[in-house]
C-alpha atoms as a PDB file:
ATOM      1  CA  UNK A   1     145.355 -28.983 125.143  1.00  0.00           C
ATOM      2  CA  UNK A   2     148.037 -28.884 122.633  1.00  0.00           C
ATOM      3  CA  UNK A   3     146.480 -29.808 119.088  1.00  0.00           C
ATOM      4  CA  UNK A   4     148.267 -30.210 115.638  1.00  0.00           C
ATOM      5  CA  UNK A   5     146.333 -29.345 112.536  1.00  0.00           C
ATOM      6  CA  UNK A   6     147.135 -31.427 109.245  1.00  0.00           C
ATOM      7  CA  UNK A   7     145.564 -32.198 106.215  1.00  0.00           C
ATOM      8  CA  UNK A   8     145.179 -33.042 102.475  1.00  0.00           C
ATOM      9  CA  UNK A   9     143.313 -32.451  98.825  1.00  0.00           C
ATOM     10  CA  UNK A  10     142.458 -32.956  95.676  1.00  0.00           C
ATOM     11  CA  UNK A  11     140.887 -31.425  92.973  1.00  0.00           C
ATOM     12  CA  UNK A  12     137.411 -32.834  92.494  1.00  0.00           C
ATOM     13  CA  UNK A  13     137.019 -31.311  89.107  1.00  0.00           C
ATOM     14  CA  UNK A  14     139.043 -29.277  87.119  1.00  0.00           C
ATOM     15  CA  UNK A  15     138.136 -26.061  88.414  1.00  0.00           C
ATOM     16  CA  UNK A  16     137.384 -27.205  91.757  1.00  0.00           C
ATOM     17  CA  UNK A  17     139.668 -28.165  95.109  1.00  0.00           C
ATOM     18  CA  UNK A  18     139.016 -30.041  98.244  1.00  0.00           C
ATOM     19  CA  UNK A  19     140.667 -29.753 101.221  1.00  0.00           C
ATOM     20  CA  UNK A  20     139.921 -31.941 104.605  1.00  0.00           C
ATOM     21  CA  UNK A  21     141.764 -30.432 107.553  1.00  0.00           C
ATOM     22  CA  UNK A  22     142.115 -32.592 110.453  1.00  0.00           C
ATOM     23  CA  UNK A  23     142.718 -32.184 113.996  1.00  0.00           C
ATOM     24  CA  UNK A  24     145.403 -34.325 116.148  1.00  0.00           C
ATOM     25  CA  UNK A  25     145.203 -33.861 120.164  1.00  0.00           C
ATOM     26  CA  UNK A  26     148.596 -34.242 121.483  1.00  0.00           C
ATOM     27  CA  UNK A  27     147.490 -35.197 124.903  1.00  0.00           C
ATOM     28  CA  UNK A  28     144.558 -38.021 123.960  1.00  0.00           C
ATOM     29  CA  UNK A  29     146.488 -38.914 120.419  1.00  0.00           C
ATOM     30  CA  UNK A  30     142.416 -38.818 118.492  1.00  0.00           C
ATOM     31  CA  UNK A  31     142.837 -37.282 115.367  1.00  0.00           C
ATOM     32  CA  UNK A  32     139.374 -36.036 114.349  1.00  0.00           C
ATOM     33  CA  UNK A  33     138.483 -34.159 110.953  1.00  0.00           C
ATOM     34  CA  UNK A  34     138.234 -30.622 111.869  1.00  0.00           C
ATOM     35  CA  UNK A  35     136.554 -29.172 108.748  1.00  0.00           C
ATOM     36  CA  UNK A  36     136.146 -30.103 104.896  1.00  0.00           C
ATOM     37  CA  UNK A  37     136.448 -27.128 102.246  1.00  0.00           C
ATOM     38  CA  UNK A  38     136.260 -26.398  98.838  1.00  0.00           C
ATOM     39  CA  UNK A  39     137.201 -23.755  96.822  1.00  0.00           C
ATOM     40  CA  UNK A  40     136.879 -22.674  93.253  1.00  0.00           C
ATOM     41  CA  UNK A  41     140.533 -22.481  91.840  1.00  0.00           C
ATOM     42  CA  UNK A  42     140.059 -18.913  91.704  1.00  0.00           C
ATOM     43  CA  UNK A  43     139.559 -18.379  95.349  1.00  0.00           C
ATOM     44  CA  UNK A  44     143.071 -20.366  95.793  1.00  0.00           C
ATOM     45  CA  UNK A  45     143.860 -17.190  97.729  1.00  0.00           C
ATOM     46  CA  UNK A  46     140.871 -16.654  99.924  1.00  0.00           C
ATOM     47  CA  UNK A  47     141.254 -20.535 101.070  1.00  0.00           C
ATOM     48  CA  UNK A  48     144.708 -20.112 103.332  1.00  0.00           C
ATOM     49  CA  UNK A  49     142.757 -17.246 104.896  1.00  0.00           C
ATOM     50  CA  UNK A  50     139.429 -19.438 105.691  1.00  0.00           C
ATOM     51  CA  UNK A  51     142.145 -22.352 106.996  1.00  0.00           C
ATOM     52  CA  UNK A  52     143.718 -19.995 109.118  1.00  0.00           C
ATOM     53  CA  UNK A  53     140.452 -17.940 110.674  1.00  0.00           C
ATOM     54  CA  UNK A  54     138.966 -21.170 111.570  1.00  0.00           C
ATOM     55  CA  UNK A  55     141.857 -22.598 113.252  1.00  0.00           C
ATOM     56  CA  UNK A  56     141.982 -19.281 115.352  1.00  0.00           C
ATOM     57  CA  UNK A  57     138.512 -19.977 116.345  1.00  0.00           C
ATOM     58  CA  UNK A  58     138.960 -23.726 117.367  1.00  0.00           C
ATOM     59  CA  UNK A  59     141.718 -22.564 119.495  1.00  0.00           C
ATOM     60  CA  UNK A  60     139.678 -19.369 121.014  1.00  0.00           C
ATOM     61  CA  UNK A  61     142.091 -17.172 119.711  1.00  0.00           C
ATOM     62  CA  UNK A  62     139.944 -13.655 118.632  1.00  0.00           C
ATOM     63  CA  UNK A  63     141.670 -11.740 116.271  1.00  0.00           C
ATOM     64  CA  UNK A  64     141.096  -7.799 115.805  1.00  0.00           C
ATOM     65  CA  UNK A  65     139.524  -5.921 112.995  1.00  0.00           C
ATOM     66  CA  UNK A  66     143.220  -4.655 112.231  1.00  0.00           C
ATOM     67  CA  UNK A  67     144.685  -8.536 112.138  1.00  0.00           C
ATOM     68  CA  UNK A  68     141.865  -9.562 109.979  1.00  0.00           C
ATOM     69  CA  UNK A  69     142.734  -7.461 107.275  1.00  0.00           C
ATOM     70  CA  UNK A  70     146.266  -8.191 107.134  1.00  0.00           C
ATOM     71  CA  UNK A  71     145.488 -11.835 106.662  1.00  0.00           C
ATOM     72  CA  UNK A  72     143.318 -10.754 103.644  1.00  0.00           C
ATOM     73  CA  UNK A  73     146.351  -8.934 101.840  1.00  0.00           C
ATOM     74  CA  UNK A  74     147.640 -11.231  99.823  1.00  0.00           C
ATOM     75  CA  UNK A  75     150.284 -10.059  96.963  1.00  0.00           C
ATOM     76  CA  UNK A  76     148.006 -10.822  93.968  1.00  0.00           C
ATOM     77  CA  UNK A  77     144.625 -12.759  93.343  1.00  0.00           C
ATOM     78  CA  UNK A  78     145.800 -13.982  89.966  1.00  0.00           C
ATOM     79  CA  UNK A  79     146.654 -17.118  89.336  1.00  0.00           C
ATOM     80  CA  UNK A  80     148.325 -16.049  85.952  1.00  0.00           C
ATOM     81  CA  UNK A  81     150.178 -13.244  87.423  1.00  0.00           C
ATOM     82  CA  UNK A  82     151.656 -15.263  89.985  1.00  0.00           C
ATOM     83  CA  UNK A  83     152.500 -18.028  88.148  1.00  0.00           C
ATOM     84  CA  UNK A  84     154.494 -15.681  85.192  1.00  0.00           C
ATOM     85  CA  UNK A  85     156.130 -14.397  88.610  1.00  0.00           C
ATOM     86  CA  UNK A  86     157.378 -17.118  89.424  1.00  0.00           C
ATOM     87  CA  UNK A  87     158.389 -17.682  86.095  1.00  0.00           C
ATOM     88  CA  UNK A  88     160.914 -14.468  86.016  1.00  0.00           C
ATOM     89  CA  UNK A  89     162.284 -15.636  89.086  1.00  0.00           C
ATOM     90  CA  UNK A  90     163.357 -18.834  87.829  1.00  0.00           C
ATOM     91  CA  UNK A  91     164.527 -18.030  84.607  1.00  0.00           C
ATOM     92  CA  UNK A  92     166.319 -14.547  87.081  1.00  0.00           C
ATOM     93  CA  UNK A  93     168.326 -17.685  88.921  1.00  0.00           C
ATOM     94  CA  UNK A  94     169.368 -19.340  85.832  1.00  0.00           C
ATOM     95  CA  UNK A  95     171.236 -16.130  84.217  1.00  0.00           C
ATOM     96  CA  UNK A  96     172.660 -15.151  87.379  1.00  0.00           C
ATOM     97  CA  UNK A  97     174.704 -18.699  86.674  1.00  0.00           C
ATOM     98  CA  UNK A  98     174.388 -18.795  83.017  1.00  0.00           C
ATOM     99  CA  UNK A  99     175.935 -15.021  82.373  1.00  0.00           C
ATOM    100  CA  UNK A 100     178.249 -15.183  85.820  1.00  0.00           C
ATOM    101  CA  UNK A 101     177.360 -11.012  85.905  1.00  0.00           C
ATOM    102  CA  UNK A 102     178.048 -10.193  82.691  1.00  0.00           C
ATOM    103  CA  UNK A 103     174.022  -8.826  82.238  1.00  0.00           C
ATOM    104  CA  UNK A 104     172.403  -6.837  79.321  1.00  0.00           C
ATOM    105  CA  UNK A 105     168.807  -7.050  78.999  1.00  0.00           C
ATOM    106  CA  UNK A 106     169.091  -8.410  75.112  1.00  0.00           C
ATOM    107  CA  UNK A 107     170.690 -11.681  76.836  1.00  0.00           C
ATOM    108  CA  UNK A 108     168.123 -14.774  76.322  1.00  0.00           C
ATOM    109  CA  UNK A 109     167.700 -15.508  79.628  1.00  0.00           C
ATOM    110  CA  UNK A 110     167.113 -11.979  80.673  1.00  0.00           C
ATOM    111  CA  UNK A 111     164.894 -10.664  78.007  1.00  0.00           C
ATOM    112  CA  UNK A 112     162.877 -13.822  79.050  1.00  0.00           C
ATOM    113  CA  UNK A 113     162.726 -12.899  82.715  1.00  0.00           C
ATOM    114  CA  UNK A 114     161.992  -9.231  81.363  1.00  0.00           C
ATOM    115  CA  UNK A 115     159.259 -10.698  79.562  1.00  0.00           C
ATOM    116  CA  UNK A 116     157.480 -12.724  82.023  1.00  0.00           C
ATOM    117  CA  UNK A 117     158.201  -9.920  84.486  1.00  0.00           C
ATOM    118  CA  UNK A 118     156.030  -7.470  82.404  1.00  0.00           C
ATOM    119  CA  UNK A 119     153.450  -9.982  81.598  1.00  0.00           C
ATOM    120  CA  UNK A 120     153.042 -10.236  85.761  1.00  0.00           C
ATOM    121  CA  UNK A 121     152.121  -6.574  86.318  1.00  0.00           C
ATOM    122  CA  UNK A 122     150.026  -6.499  82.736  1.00  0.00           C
ATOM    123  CA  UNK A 123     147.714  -9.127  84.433  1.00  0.00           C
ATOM    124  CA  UNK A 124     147.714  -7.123  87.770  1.00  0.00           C
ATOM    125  CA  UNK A 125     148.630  -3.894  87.700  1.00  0.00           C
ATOM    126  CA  UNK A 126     148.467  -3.929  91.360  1.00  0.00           C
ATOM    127  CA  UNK A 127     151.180  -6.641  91.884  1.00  0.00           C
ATOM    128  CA  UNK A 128     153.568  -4.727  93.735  1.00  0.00           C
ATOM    129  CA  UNK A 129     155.898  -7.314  94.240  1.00  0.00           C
ATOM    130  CA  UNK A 130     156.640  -7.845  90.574  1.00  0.00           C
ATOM    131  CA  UNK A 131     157.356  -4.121  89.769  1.00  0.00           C
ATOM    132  CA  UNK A 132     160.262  -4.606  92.474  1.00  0.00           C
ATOM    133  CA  UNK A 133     161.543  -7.748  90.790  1.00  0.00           C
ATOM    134  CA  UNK A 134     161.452  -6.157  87.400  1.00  0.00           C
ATOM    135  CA  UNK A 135     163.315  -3.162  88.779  1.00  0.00           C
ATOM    136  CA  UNK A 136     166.263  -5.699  90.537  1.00  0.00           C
ATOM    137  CA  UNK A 137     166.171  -7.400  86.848  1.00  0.00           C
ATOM    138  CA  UNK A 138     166.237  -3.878  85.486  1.00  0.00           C
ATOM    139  CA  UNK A 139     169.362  -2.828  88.055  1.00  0.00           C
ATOM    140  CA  UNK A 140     171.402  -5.928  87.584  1.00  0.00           C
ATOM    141  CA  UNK A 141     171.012  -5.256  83.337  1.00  0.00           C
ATOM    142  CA  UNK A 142     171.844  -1.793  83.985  1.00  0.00           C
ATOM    143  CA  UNK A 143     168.502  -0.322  82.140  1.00  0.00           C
ATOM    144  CA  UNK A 144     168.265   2.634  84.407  1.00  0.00           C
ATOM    145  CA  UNK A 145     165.492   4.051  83.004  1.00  0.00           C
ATOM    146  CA  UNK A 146     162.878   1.355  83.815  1.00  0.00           C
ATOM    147  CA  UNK A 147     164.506   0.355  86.771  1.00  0.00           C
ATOM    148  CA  UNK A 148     163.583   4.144  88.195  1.00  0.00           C
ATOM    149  CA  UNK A 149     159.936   3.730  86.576  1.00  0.00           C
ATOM    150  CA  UNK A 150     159.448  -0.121  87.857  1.00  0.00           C
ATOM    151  CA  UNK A 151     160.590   1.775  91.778  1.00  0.00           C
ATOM    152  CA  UNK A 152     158.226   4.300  91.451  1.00  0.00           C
ATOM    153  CA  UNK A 153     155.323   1.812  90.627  1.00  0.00           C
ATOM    154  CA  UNK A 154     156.098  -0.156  93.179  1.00  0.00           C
ATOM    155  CA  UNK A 155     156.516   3.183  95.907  1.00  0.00           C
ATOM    156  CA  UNK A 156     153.148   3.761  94.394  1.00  0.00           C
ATOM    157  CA  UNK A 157     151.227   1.124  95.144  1.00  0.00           C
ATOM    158  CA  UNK A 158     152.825   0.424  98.808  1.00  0.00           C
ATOM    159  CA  UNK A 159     151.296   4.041  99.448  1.00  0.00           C
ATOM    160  CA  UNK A 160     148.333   4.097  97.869  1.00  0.00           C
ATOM    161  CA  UNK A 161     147.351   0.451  98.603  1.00  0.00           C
ATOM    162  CA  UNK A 162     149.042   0.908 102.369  1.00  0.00           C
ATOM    163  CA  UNK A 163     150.616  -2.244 102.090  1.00  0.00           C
ATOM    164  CA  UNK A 164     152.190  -3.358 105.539  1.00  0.00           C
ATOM    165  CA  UNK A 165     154.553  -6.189 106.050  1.00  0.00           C
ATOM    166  CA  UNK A 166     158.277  -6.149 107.409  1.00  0.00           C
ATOM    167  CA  UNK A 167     159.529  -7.654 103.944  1.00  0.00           C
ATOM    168  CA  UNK A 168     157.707  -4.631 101.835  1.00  0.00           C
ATOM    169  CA  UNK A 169     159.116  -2.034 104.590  1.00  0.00           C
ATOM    170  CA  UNK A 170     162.491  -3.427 103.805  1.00  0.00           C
ATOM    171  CA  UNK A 171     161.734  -3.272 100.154  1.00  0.00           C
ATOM    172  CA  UNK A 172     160.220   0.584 100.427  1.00  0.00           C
ATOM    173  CA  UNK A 173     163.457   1.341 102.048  1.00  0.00           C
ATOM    174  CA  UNK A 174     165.232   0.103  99.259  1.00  0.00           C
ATOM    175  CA  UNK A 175     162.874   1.447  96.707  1.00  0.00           C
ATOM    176  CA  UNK A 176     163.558   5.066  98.049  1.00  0.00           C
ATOM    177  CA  UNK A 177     167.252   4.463  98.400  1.00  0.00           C
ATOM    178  CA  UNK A 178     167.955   3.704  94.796  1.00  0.00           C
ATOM    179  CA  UNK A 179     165.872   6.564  93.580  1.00  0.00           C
ATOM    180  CA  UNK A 180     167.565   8.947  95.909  1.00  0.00           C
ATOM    181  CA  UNK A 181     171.049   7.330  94.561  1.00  0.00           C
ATOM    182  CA  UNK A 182     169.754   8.082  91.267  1.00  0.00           C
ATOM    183  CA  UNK A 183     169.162  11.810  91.784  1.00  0.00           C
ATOM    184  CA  UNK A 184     172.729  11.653  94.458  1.00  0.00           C
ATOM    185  CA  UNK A 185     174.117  10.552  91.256  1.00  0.00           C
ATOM    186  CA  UNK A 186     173.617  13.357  89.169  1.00  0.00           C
ATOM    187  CA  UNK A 187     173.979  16.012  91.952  1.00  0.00           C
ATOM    188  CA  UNK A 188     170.518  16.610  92.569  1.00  0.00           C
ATOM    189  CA  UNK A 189     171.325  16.489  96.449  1.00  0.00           C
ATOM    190  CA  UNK A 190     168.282  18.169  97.469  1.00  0.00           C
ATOM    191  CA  UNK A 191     166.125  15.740  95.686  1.00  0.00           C
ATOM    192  CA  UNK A 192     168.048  13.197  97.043  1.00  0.00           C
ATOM    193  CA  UNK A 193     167.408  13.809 100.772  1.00  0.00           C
ATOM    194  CA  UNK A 194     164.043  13.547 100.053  1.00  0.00           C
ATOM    195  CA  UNK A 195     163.861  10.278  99.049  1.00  0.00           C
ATOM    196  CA  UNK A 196     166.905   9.104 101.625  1.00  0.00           C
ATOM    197  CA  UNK A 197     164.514  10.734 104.509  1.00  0.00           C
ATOM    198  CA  UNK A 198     161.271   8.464 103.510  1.00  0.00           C
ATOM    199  CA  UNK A 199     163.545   5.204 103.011  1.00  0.00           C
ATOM    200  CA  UNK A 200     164.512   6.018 106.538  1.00  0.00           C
ATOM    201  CA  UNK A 201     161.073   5.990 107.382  1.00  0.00           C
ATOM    202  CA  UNK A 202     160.579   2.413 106.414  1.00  0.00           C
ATOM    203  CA  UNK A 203     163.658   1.081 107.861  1.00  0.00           C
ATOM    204  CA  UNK A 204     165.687   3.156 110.026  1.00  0.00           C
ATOM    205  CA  UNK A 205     168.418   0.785 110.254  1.00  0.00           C
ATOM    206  CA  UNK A 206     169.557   0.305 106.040  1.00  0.00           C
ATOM    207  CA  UNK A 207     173.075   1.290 106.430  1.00  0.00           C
ATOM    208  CA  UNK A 208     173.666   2.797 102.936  1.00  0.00           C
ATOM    209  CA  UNK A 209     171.030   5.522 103.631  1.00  0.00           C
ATOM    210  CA  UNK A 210     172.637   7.179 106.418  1.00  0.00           C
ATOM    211  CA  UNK A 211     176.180   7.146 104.493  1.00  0.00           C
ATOM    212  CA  UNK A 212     174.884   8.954 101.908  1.00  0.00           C
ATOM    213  CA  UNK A 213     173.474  11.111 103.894  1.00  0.00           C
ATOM    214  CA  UNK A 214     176.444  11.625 105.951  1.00  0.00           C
ATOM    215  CA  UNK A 215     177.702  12.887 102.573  1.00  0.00           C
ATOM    216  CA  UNK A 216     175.125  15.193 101.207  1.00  0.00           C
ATOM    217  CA  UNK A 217     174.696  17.008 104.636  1.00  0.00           C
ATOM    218  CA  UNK A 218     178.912  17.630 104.701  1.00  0.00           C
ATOM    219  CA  UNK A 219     178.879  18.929 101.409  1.00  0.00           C
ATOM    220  CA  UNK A 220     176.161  21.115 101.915  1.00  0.00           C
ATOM    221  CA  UNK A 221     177.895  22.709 104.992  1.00  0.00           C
ATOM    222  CA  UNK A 222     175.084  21.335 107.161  1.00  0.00           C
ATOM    223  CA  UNK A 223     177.445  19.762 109.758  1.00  0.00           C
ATOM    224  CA  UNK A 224     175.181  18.956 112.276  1.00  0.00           C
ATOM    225  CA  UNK A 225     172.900  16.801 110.621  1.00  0.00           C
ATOM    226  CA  UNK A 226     175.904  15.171 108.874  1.00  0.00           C
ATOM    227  CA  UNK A 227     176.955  14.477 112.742  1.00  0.00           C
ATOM    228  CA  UNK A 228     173.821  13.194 113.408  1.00  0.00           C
ATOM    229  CA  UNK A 229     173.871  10.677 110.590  1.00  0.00           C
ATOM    230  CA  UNK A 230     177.244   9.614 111.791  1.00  0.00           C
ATOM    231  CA  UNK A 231     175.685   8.690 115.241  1.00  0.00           C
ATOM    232  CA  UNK A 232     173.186   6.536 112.984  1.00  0.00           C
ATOM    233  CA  UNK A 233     175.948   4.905 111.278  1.00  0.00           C
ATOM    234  CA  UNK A 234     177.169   3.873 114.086  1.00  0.00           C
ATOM    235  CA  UNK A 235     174.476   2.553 115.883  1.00  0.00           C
ATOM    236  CA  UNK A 236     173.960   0.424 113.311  1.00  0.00           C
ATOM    237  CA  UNK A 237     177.598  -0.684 112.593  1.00  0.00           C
ATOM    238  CA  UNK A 238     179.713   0.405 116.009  1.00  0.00           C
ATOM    239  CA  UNK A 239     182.832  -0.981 113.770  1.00  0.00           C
ATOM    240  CA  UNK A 240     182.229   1.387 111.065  1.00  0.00           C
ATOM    241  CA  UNK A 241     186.053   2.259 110.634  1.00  0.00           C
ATOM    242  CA  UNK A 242     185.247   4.239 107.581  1.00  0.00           C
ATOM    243  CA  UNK A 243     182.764   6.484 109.881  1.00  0.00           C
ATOM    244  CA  UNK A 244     185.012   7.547 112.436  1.00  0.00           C
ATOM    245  CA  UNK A 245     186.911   9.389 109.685  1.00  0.00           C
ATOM    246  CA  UNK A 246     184.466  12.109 109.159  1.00  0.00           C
ATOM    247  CA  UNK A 247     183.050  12.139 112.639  1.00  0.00           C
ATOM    248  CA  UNK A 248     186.412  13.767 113.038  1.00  0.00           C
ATOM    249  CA  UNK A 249     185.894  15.686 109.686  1.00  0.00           C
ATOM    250  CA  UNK A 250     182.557  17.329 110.874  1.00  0.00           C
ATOM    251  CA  UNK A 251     184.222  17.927 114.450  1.00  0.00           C
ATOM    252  CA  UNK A 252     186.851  19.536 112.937  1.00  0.00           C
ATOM    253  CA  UNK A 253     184.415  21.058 110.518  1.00  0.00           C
ATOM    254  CA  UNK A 254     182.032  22.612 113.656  1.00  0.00           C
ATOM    255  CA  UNK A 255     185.434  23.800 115.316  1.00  0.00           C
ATOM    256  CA  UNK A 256     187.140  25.615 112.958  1.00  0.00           C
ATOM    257  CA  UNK A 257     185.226  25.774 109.925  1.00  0.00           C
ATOM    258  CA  UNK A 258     184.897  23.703 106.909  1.00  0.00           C
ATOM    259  CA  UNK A 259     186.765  25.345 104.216  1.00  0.00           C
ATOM    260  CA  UNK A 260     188.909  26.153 106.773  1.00  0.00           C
ATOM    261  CA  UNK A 261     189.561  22.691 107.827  1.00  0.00           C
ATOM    262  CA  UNK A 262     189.484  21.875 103.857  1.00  0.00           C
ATOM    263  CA  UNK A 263     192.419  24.545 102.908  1.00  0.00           C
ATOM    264  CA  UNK A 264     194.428  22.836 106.318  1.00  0.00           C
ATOM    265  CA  UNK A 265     193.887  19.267 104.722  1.00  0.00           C
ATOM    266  CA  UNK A 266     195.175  20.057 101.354  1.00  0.00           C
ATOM    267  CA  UNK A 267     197.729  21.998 102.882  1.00  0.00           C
ATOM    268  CA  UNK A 268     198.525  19.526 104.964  1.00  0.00           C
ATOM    269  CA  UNK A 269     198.332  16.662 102.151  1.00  0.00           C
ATOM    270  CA  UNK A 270     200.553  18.603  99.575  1.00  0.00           C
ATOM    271  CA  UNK A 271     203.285  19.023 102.768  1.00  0.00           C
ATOM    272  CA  UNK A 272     203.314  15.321 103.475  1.00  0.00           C
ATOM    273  CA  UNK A 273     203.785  14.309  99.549  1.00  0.00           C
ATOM    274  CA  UNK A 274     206.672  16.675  99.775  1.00  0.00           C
END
C-alpha cells in the first residue's frame, strides 16, 4: 500500500522537542499516528535519523550495516557551529551583492563572514564543511595563504574521518585541484600532479584537472600521458575546440619530436608575420 508520512512539533520545554509523525494510507485515506518522539535539543541531529530508521521499518525496508552508518554522518552535532555556519553563508551572499567582486578580506561584510566562519570550525574542529567555505571566502578575498591551509583541513578530515557523499567527492576534487593550481602556479609541476591525480580520484569528470594536466605532461616531454589526458578532455567536453589544438601538438610531438616540432612552429610563426 502506498503510505505518506507527515507530521508536526513543538517544543515542550525549552530544551526539549516533540515530534508526532503520522501515517496517511493512500489507498483507505486513515491517517493514523505512526509514532510520537522527543528529543533533547541537543540530539536535534540524532532525531532525522530515528524518523527515518523507523519509517524504513514500517515499510519493511532493511537497511545494511554500511547504509546505517551513512545515515549517522551528519556534518556537525553542534548546534552553535551550525548555526555560525549558516551565519557566514548569509552574510557570504550579501557581499557578493554589496562589493559586486571587488573582495578584500578587511571589507565589513567579509571580515564578518571570516569571522563567523572561524568561530564554526573553533566549535567543531571536525566540521569539514566549514573549512571549505572559509577557503571559497578565503579564494574569492584572494588570502592565499589560508585558503591553502582551510583546503588542507578540509582534505584532512574527508580522509581521516572517510567522509562519503557525492557533494564532498565533488568538493575533494576541488580541494585537490586548487592546491595542485597552487603548486602549478609556481612551477612546482611535480607536486602538482600529485594533487591533480587524487582530485581525479574523487571526480574523474572536473574538467579543469585534466587541462592542466594536459599541460604539465607536454611540458615535461611526457607526450603520452598528455595524449591521454586529451582523450579525458574530451570525453568530458567532445566540443572542446581548444583541445583539439594540442591533440595535434602531442601528435606532432610523438612524430617528429617536440623541440623539433617547437623550432618548426616558431619557424613557421616568424615566416607567416613576415
Amino acid at each position: 500500500a502506498e503510505v505518506i508520512f507527515f507530521g508536526d512539533y513543538y517544543l515542550s520545554s525549552p530544551s526539549n522537542l516533540n515530534l508526532s509523525l503520522k501515517k496517511y494510507e493512500i489507498q483507505s485515506g486513515e491517517i493514523t499516528t505512526f509514532r510520537d518522539f522527543i528529543v533533547e535539543n541537543t540530539d536535534i541531529f540524532g532525531l532525522k535519523d530515528k524518523v527515518i530508521l523507523f519509517i524504513l521499518k514500517e515499510l519493511n525496508v532493511e537497511l545494511s550495516t554500511q547504509d546505517k552508518d551513512r545515515l549517522k554522518k551528519t556534518p556537525t552535532t553542534s548546534l552553535e557551529a551550525l548555526s555560525n555556519y549558516y551565519k557566514c553563508l548569509d552574510l557570504i551572499d550579501k557581499a557578493i551583492v554589496e562589493y559586486e567582486g571587488v573582495d578584500y578580506p578587511s571589507k565589513k561584510l567579509w571580515a564578518e563572514a571570516i569571522e563567523y566562519g572561524e568561530k564554526a570550525v573553533a566549535v567543531d574542529p571536525k566540521y569539514a564543511e566549514a573549512y571549505y567555505l572559509l577557503a571559497e571566502i578565503y579564494n574569492k578575498t584572494h588570502w592565499t595563504i589560508r585558503e591553502v591551509n582551510s583546503l588542507n583541513s578540509f582534505i584532512q578530515l574527508v580522509e581521516e574521518n572517510q567522509l562519503e557523499s557525492k557533494d564532498i567527492y565533488k568538493k575533494a576534487s576541488q580541494a585537490y585541484f586548487r592546491l595542485g593550481y597552487a603548486f602549478y602556479s609556481k612551477g612546482e609541476h611535480e607536486q602538482a600532479i600529485e594533487y591533480f591525480i587524487s582530485s581525479k580520484e574523487y571526480d574523474p569528470d572536473l574538467l579543469e584537472t585534466h587541462i592542466y594536466l594536459v599541460q604539465i605532461y607536454y611540458d615535461m616531454g611526457e607526450i603520452g600521458l598528455s595524449l591521454d589526458e586529451c582523450e579525458e578532455v574530451l570525453r568530458i567536453d567532445p566540443q572542446n575546440k581548444e583541445i583539439s589544438w594540442f591533440v595535434k601538438k602531442n601528435e606532432q610531438s610523438q612524430k617528429y619530436g617536440r623541440k623539433a616540432y617547437e623550432n618548426y612552429e616558431r619557424g613557421y610563426l616568424s615566416y607567416k608575420v613576415g
